[in-house]
Structure formats: C-alpha cells, structure tokens
Protein backbone atom coordinates (compact mmCIF):
# COMPACT_ATOMS: atom_id res chain seq x y z
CA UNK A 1 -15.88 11.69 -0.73
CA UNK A 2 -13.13 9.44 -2.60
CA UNK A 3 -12.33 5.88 -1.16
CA UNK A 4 -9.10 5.02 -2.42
CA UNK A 5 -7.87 1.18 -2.85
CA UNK A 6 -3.99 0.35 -4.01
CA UNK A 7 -2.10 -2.35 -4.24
CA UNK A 8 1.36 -2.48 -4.47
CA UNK A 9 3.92 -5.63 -5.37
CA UNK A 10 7.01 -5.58 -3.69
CA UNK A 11 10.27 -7.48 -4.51
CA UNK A 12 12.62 -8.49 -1.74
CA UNK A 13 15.69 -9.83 -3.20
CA UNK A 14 17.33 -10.69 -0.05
CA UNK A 15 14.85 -12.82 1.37
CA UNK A 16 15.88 -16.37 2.28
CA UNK A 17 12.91 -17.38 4.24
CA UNK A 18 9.20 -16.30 5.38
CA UNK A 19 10.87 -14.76 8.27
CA UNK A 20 12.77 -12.53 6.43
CA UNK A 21 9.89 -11.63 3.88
CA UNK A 22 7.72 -10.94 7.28
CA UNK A 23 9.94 -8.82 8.61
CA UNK A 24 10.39 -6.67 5.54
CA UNK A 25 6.09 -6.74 4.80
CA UNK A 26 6.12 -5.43 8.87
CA UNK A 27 7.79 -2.83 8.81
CA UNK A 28 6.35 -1.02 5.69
CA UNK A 29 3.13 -2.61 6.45
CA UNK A 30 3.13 -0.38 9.97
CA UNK A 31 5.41 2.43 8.53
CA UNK A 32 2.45 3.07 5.85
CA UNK A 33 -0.09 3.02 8.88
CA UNK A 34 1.48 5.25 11.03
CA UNK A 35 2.75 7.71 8.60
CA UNK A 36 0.01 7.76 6.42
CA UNK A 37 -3.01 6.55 8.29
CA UNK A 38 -4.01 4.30 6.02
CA UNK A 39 -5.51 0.74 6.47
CA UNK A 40 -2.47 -1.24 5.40
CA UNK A 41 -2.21 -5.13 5.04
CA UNK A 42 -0.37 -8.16 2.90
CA UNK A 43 -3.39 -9.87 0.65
CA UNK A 44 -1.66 -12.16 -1.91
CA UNK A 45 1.56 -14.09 -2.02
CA UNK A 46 2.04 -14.86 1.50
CA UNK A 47 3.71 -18.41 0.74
CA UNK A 48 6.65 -16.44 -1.75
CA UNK A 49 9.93 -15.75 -0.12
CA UNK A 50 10.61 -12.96 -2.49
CA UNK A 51 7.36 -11.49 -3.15
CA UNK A 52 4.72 -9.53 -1.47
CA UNK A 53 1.45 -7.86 -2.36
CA UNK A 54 0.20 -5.13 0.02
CA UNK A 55 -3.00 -3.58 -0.27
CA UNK A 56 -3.61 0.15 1.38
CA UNK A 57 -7.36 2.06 1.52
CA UNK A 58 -7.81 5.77 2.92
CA UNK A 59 -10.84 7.94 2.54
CA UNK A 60 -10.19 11.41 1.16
CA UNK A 61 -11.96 14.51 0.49
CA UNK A 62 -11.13 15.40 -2.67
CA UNK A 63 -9.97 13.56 -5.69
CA UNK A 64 -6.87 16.13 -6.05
CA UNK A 65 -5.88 14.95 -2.28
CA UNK A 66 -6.43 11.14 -3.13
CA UNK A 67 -4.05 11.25 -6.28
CA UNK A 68 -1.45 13.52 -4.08
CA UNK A 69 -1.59 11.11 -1.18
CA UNK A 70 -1.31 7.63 -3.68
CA UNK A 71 1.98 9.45 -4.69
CA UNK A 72 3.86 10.15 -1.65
CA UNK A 73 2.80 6.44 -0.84
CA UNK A 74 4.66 5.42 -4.12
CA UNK A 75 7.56 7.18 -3.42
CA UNK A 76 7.50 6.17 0.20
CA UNK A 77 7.83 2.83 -0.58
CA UNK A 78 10.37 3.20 -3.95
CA UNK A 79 12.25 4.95 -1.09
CA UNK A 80 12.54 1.97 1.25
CA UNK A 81 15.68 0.38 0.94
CA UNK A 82 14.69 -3.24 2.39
CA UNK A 83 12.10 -4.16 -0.90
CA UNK A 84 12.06 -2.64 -4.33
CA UNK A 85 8.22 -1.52 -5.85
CA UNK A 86 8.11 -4.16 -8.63
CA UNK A 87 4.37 -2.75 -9.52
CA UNK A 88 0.96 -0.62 -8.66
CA UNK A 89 -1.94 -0.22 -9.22
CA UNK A 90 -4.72 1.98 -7.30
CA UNK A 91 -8.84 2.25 -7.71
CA UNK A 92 -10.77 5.83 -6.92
CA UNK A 93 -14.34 5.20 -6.17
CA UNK A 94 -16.22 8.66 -5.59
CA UNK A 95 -19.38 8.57 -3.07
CA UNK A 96 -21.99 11.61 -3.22
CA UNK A 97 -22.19 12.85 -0.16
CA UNK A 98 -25.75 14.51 -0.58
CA UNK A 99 -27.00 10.40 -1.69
CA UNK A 100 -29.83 8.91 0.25
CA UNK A 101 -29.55 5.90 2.24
C-alpha cells in the first residue's frame, strides 16, 4: 500500500483580493476531489493574494499507480487556465500490508 502526499504552489496572476484567490483555490481545490478522489485542501499562504499552496493525499495500490495518478494531477492543474503550477513536490510512503499491529 502507497500513501501519497503532494503539494503543489499555484500562481494566480489575476488576483486582486482574497476573494478572488478563494475562488480560484475552490474550484481546483473541489475539481481535484471530485475528479480524482483525493483529500484536497489549501495549507500555506492563505494571507497572499497571488499565491496558494494546496496539499493532496490518496492511497494507492501500487507504486506504478501512485506515480501515474501524481501525473495526471500535474497536468490537471498545468491545464487549468485560472492559476499557473509555479511548483511540486510529492512524498511516497510504502506500508507492508502483511505488518503487525
């Protein structure tokens, strides 16, 4: 079992205000979850316009899946028009199932 952390740093150009920023964080924030059912939430930044830090966990089966799902994820959001992915980074931890508690 692989439990997958990433974080990603987004830049939104446009934003004037915390409204704007929250509106933009939102919608990928919930896009992510519901396409990707993912745990999905903003952890750093919050008081930057422009700036946003998202961090994302999923549990996957294999380490092949993990590093095919934390792609599509990346290109997800590079393919969001509303922020641009200023950076990434992502953490694999692998669990043995067969372990005793």
């Amino acid at each position: 079992m692989i439990v997958c952390v990433a974080l990603f740093e987004l830049h939104i150009d446009y934003a004037e205000s915390l409204k704007d920023k929250r509106a933009v964080v939102r919608s990928i924030r919930d896009r992510l979850r519901n396409t990707f059912h993912c745990s999905c939430n903003e952890v750093a930044l919050q008081d930057i316009h422009q700036r946003a830090r998202l961090a994302l966990s999923f549990i996957a089966d294999r380490r092949d899946s993990a590093d095919s799902l934390l792609d599509k994820m990346q290109q997800f959001v590079e393919a969001n028009a509303n922020a641009v992915l200023a950076g990434w980074t992502s953490e694999k931890l692998d669990f043995d199932e067969e372990a005793d508690l």
